[in-house]
N, C-alpha and C. Protein backbone atom coordinates (compact mmCIF):
# COMPACT_ATOMS: atom_id res chain seq x y z
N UNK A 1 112.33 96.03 55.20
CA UNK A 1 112.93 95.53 56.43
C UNK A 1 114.42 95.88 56.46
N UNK A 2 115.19 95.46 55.78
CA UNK A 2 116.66 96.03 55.63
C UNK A 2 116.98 97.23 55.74
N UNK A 3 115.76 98.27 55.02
CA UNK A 3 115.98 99.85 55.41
C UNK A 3 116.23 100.09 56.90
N UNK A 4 115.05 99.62 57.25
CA UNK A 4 114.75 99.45 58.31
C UNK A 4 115.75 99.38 59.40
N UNK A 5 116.43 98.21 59.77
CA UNK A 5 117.77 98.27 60.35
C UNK A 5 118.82 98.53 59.99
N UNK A 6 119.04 98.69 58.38
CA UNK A 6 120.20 99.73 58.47
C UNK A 6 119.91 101.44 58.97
N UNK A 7 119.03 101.71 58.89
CA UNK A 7 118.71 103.29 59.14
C UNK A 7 119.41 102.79 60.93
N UNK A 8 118.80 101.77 61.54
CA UNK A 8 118.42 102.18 63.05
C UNK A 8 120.56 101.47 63.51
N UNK A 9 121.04 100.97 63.12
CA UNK A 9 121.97 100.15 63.02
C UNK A 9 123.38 100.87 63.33
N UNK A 10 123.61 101.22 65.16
CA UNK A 10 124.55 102.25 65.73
C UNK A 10 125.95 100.92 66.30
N UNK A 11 126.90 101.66 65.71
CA UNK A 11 128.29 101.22 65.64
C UNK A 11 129.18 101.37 67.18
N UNK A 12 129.73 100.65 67.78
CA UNK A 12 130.16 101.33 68.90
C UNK A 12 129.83 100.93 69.83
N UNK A 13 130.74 101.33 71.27
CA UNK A 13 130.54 100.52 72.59
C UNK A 13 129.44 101.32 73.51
N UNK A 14 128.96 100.74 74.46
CA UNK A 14 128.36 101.77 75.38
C UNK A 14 127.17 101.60 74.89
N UNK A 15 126.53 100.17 73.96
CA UNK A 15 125.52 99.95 73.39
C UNK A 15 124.70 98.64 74.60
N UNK A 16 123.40 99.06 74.51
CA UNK A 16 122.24 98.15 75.09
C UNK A 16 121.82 97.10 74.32
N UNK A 17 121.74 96.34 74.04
CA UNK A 17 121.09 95.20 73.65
C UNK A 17 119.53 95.17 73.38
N UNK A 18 119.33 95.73 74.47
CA UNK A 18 117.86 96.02 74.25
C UNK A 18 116.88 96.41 73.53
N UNK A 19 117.74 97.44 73.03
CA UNK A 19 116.88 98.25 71.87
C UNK A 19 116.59 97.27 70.92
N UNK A 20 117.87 97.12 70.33
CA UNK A 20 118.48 96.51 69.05
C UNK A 20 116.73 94.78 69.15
N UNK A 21 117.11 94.50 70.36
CA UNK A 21 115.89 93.18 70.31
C UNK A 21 114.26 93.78 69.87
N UNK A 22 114.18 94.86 70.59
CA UNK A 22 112.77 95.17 71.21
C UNK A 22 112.48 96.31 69.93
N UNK A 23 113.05 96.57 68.68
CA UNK A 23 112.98 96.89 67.58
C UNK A 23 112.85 95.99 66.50
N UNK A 24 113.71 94.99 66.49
CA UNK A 24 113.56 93.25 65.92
C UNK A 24 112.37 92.85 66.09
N UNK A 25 111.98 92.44 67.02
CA UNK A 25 110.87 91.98 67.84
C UNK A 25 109.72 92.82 67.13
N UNK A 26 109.48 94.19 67.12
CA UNK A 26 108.65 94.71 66.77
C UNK A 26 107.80 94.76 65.52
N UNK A 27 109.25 94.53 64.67
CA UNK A 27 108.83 94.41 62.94
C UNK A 27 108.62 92.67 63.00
N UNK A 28 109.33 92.17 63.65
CA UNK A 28 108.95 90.80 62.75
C UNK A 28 107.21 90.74 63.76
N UNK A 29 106.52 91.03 64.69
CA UNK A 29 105.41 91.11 65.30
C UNK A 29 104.61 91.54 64.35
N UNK A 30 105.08 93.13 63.43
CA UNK A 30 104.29 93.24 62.12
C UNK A 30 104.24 92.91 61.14
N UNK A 31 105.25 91.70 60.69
CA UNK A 31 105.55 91.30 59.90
C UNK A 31 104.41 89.91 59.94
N UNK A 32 103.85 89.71 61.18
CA UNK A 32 103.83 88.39 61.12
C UNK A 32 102.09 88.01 60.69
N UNK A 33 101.49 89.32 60.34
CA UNK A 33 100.01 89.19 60.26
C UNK A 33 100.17 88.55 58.56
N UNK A 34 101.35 88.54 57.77
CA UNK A 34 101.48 87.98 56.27
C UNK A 34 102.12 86.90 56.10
N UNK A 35 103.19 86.71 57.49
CA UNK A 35 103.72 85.27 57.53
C UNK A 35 104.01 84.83 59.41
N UNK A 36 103.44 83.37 58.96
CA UNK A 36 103.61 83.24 60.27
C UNK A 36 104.69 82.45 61.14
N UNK A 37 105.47 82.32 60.17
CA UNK A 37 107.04 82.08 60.49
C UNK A 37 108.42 82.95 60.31
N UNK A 38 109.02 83.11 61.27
CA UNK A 38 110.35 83.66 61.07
C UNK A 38 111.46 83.87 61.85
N UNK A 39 111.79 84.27 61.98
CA UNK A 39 113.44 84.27 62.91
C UNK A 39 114.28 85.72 63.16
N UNK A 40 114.86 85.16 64.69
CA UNK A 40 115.36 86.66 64.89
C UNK A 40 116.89 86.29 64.83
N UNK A 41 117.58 86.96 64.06
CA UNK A 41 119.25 86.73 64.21
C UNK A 41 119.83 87.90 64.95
N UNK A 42 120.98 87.26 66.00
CA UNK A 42 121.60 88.16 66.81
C UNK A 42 122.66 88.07 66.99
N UNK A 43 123.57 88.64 65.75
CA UNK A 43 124.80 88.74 65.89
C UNK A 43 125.84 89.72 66.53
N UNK A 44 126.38 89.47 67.34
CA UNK A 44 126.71 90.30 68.81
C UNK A 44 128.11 89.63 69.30
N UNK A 45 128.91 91.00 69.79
CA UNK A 45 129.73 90.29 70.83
C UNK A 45 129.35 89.77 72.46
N UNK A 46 128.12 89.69 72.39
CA UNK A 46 127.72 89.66 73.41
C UNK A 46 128.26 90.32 74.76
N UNK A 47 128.76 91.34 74.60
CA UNK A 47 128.90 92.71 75.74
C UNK A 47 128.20 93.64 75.94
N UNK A 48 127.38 93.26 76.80
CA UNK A 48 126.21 94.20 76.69
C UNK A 48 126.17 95.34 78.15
N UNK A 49 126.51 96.62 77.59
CA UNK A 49 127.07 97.45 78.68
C UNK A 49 126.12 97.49 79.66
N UNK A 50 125.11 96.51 79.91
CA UNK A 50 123.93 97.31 81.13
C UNK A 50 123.56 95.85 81.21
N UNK A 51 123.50 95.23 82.53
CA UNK A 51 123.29 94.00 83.01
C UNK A 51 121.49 93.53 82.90
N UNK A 52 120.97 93.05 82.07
CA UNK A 52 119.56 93.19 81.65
C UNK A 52 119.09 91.14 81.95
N UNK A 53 118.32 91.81 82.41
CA UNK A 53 116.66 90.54 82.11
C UNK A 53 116.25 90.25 81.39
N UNK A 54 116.18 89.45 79.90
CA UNK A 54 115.75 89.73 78.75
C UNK A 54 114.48 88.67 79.08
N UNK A 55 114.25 87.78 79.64
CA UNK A 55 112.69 87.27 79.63
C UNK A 55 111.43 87.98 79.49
N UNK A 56 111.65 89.37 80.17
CA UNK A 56 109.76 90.52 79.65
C UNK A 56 110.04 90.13 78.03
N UNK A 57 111.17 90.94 77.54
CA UNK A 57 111.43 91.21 76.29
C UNK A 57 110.97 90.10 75.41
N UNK A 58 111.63 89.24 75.56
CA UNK A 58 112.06 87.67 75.06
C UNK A 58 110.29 86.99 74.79
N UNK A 59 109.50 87.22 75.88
CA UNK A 59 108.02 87.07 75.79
C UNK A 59 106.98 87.76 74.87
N UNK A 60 107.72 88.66 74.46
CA UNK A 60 106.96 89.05 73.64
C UNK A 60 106.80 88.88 71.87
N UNK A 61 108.54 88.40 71.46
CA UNK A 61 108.40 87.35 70.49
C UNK A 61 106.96 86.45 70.27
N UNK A 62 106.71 86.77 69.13
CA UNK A 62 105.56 86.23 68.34
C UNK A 62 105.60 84.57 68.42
N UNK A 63 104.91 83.98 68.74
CA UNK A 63 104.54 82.50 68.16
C UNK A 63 105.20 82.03 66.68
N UNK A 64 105.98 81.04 66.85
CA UNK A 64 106.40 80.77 65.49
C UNK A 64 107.93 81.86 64.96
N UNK A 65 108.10 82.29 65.72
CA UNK A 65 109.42 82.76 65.45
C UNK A 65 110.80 82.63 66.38
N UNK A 66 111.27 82.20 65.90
CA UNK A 66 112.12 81.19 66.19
C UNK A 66 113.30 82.38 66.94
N UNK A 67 114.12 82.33 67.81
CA UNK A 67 115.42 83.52 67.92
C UNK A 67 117.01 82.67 67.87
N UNK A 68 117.75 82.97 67.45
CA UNK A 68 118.79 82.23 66.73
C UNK A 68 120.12 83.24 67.09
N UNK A 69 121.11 83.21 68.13
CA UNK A 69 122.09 84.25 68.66
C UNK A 69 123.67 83.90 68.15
N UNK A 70 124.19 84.46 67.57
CA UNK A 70 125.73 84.15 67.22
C UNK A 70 126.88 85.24 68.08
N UNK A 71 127.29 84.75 68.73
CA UNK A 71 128.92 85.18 69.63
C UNK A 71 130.10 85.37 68.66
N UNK A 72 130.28 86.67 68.32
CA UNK A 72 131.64 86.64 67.85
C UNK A 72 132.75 87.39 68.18
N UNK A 73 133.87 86.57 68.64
CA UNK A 73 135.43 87.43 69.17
C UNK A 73 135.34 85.88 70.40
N UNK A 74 136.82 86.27 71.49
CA UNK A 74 137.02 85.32 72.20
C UNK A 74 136.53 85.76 73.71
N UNK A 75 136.06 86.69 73.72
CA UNK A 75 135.33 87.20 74.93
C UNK A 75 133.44 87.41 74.92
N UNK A 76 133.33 86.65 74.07
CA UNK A 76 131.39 87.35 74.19
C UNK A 76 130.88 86.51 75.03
N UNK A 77 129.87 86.64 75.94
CA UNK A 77 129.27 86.49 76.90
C UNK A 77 128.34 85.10 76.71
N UNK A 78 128.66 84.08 76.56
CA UNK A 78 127.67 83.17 76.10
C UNK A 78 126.19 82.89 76.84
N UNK A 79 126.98 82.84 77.88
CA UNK A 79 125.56 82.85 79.13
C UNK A 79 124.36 83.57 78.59
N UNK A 80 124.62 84.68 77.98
CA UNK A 80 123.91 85.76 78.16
C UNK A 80 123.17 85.58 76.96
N UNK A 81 123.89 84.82 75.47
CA UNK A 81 123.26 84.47 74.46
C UNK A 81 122.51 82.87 74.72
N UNK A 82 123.02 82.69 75.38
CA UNK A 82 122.53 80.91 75.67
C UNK A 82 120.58 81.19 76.40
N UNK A 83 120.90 81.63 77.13
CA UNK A 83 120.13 82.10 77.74
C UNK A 83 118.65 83.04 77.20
N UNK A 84 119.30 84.40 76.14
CA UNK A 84 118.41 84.68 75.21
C UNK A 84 117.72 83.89 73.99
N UNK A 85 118.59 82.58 73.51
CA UNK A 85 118.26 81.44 73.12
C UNK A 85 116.74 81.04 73.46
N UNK A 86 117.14 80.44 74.90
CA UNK A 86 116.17 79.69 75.63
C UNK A 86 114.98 80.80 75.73
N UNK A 87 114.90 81.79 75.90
CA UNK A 87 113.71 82.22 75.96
C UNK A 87 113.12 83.12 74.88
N UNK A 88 113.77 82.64 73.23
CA UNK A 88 113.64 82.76 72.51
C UNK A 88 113.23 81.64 71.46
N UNK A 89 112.26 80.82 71.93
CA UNK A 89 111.37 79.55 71.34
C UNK A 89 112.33 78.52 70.64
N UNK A 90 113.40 78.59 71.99
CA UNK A 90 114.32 76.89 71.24
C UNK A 90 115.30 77.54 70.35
N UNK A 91 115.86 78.64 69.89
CA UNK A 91 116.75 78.58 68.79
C UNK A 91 117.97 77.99 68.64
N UNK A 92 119.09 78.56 68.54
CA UNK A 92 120.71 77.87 69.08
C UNK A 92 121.09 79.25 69.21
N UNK A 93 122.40 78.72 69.62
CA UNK A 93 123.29 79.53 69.52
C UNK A 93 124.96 78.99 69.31
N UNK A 94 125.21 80.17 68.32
CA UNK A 94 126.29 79.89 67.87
C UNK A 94 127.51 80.68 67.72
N UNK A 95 128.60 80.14 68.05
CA UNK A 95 129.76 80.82 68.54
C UNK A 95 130.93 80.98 67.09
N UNK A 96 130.96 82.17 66.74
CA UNK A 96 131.91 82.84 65.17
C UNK A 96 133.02 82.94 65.67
């Protein structure tokens, strides 16, 4: 798993959010036929260059996995993590 997102793990602005979830999402989905608990961490400035819907996405999170979002700097978008929170089976969110 760590290979995993460090291989995929791009530095820099002009970045989607999207991917970064809907790659998360994917492994812990295969992850989950051996455990059926786990968690998605999303540590982000929450600037996400492309104004997105994350509820399709957000639905497809597995049962039992929890999504958990952290904001860090004095500008990240909370709404936008508050929000991926909520349609991420109850997690929090928390501001660095």
């Amino acid at each position: 798993l760590q290979n995993a997102i460090w291989y995929h793990i791009q530095t820099g602005g002009d970045k989607s959010m999207d991917s970064g979830l809907e790659m998360a999402i994917k492994l812990l989905r295969n992850r989950q036929a051996t455990n059926p608990s786990g968690a998605l961490l999303v540590l982000t400035d929450g600037q996400d260059c492309q104004r997105h819907d994350y509820s399709n996405l957000m639905e497809q999170l597995s049962e039992g996995v929890v999504c958990h979002t952290f904001g860090y700097g004095s500008d990240h978008n909370a709404a936008l993590l508050s929000q991926i929170v909520e349609q991420g089976h109850g997690g929090t969110f928390t501001y660095i």
